[in-house]
Protein backbone atom coordinates (compact mmCIF):
# COMPACT_ATOMS: atom_id res chain seq x y z
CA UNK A 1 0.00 0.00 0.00
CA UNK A 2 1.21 3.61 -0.73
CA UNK A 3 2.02 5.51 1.80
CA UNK A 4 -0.63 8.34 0.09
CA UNK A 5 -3.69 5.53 1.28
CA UNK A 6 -4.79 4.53 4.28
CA UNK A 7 -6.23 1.20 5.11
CA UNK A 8 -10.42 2.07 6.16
CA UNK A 9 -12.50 -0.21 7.65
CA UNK A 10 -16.08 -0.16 8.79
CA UNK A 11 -17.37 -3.37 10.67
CA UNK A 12 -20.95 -3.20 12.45
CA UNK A 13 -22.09 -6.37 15.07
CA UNK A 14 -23.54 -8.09 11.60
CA UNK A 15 -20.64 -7.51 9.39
CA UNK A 16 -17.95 -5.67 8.18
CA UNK A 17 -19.32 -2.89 5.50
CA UNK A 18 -16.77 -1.54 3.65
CA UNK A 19 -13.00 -1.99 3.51
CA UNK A 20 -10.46 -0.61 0.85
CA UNK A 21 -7.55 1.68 0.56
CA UNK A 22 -8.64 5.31 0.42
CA UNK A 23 -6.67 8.89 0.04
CA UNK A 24 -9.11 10.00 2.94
CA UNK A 25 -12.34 9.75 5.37
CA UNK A 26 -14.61 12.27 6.89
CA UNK A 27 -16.85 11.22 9.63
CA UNK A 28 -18.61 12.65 12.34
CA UNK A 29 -17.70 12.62 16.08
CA UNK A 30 -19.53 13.72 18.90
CA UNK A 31 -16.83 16.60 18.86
CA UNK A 32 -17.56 17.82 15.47
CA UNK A 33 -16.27 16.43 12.28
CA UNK A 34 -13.07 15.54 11.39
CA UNK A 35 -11.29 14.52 8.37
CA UNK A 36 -8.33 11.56 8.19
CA UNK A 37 -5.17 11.96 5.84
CA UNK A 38 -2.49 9.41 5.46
CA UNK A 39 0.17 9.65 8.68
CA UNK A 40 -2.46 11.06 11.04
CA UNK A 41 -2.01 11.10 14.50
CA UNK A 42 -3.47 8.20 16.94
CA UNK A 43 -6.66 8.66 17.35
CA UNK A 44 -10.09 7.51 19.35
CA UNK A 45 -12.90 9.44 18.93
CA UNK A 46 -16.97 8.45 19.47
CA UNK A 47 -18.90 9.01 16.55
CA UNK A 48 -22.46 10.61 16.43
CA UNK A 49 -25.20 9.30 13.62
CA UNK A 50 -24.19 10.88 10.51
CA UNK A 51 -22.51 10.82 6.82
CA UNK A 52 -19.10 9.13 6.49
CA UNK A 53 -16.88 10.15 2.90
CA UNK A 54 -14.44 8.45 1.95
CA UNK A 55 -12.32 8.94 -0.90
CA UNK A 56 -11.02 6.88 -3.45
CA UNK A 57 -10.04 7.37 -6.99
CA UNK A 58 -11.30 10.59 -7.73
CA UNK A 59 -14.55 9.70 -6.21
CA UNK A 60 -16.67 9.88 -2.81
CA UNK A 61 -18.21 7.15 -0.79
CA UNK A 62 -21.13 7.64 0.96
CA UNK A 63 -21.71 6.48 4.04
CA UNK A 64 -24.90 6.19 6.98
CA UNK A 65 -23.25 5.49 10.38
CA UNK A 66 -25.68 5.44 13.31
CA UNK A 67 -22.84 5.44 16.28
CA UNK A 68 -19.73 3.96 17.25
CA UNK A 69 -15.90 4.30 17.83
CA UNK A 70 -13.54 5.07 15.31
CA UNK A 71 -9.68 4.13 15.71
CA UNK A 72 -7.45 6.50 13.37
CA UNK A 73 -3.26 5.01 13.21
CA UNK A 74 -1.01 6.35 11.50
CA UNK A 75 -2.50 4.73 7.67
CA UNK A 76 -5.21 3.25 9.19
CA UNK A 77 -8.83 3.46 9.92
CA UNK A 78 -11.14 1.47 11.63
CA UNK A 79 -14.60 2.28 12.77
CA UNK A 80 -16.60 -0.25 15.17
CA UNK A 81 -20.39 1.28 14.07
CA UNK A 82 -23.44 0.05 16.07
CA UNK A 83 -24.79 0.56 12.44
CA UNK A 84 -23.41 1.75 8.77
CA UNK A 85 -25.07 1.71 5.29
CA UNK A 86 -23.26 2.00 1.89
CA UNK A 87 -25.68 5.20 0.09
CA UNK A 88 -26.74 3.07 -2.52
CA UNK A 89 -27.96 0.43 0.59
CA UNK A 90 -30.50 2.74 1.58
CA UNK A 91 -34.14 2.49 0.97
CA UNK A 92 -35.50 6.30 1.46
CA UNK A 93 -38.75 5.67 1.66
CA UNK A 94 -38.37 3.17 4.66
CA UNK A 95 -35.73 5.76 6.50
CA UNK A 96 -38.73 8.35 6.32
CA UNK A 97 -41.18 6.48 7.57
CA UNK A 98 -39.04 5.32 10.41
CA UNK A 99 -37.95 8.57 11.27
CA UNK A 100 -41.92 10.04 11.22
CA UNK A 101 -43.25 6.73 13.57
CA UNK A 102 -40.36 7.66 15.76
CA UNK A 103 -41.15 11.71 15.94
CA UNK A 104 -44.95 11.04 16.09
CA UNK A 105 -43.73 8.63 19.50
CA UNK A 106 -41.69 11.39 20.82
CA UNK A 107 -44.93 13.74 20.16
CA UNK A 108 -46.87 12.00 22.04
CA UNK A 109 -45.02 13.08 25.44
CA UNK A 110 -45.87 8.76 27.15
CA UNK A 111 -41.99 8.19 28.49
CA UNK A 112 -38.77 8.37 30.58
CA UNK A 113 -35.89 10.20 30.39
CA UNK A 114 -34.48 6.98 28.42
CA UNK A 115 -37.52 5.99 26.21
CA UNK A 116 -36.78 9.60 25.22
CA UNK A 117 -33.13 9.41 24.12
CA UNK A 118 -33.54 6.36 22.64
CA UNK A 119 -36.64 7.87 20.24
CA UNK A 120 -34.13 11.11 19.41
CA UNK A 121 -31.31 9.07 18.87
CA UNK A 122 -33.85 6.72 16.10
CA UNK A 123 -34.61 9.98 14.57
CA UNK A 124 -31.12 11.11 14.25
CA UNK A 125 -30.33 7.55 12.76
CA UNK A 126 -32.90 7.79 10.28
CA UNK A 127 -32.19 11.63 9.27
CA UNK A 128 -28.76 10.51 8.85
CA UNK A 129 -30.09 7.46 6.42
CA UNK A 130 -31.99 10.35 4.41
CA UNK A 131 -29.25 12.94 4.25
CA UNK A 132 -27.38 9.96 2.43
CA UNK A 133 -29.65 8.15 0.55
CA UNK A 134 -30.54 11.81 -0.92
CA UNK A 135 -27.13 13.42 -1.56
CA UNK A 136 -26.62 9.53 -3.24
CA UNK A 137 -30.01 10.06 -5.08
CA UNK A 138 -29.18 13.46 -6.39
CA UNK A 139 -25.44 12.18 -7.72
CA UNK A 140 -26.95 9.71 -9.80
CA UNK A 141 -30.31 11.37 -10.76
CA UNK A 142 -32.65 8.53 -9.28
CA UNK A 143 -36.46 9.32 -9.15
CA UNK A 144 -37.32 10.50 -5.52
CA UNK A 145 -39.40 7.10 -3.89
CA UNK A 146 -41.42 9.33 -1.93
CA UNK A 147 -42.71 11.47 -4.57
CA UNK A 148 -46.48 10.39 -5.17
CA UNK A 149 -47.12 9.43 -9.16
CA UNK A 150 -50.20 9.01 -10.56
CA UNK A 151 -50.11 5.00 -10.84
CA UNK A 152 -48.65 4.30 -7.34
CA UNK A 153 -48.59 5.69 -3.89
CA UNK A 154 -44.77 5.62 -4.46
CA UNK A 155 -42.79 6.06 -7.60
CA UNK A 156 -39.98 3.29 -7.18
C-alpha cells in the first residue's frame, strides 16, 4: 500500500461494510467532524449518527453510520459502528417512515428520560439514512421514492 492511502474499515455487530484503501475519510464525532489523511495522528474518537466520505479514486463514498468508535493510526482506519449503510444500501422511503413513527412517538409526550433518548437518537439515525440516501439520489439522478405518481402511492 502507498504511503498516500490509508487502510479504512467499517465493521458493524452483523458484518464488516466496507473496507479498501482510500486517500481519505470524513466522519462525524460527537466533537464535530473531522477529516483523516495518510500519517495522522493516533486517534479515538466516538462518533455521532451521521454521513461518512471516503475517498477513493477521484470519487466519494457515501456512508450512513448510526454510532460507534472510530480508531485513526497512522494509515489506518477502523470504525466499530453500532450501524453503517453503503448510500446506494439505503431504501429512502423506509428511513422516512421510520424517522416520522419515531417523531410522532416522541410527540406523544408517554416516556422516561431513556424511552426519550432512545426515540431522538432513532430519529437522528434515520435523518442521517436520508441525508445519504438523498445526496446519493441526487449524484446519480434517481427518481425521488417518496414522490407520489399518478399509478402508485410511491414512484420506485
Amino acid at each position: 500500500m502507498s504511503d498516500k492511502l490509508i487502510k479504512f474499515q467499517i465493521v458493524t455487530p452483523e458484518r464488516i461494510v466496507l473496507e479498501d484503501n482510500v486517500k481519505q475519510v470524513t466522519v462525524p464525532t460527537q466533537m464535530g467532524e473531522i477529516t483523516v489523511l495518510p500519517g495522522h495522528i493516533p486517534l479515538v474518537a466516538v462518533l455521532k449518527p451521521g454521513e461518512i466520505r471516503a475517498k477513493k479514486d477521484g470519487r466519494e463514498i457515501l456512508m450512513a453510520v448510526s454510532g460507534g468508535f472510530i480508531e485513526v493510526l497512522k494509515n489506518k482506519v477502523v470504525i466499530l459502528a453500532d450501524t453503517a449503510e453503503m448510500a446506494e444500501e439505503i431504501d429512502e422511503k423506509r428511513a422516512e417512515e421510520a424517522r416520522q413513527r419515531a417523531q410522532k412517538l416522541k410527540e406523544e409526550k408517554r416516556f422516561d428520560r431513556v424511552e426519550f433518548a432512545a426515540l431522538q437518537s432513532q430519529i437522528e439515525k434515520e435523518l442521517a439514512r436520508l441525508k445519504v440516501a438523498r445526496k446519493h439520489r441526487h449524484r446519480t439522478g434517481a427518481p425521488n421514492p417518496l414522490e407520489e405518481s399518478e399509478n402508485n402511492k410511491y414512484r420506485i
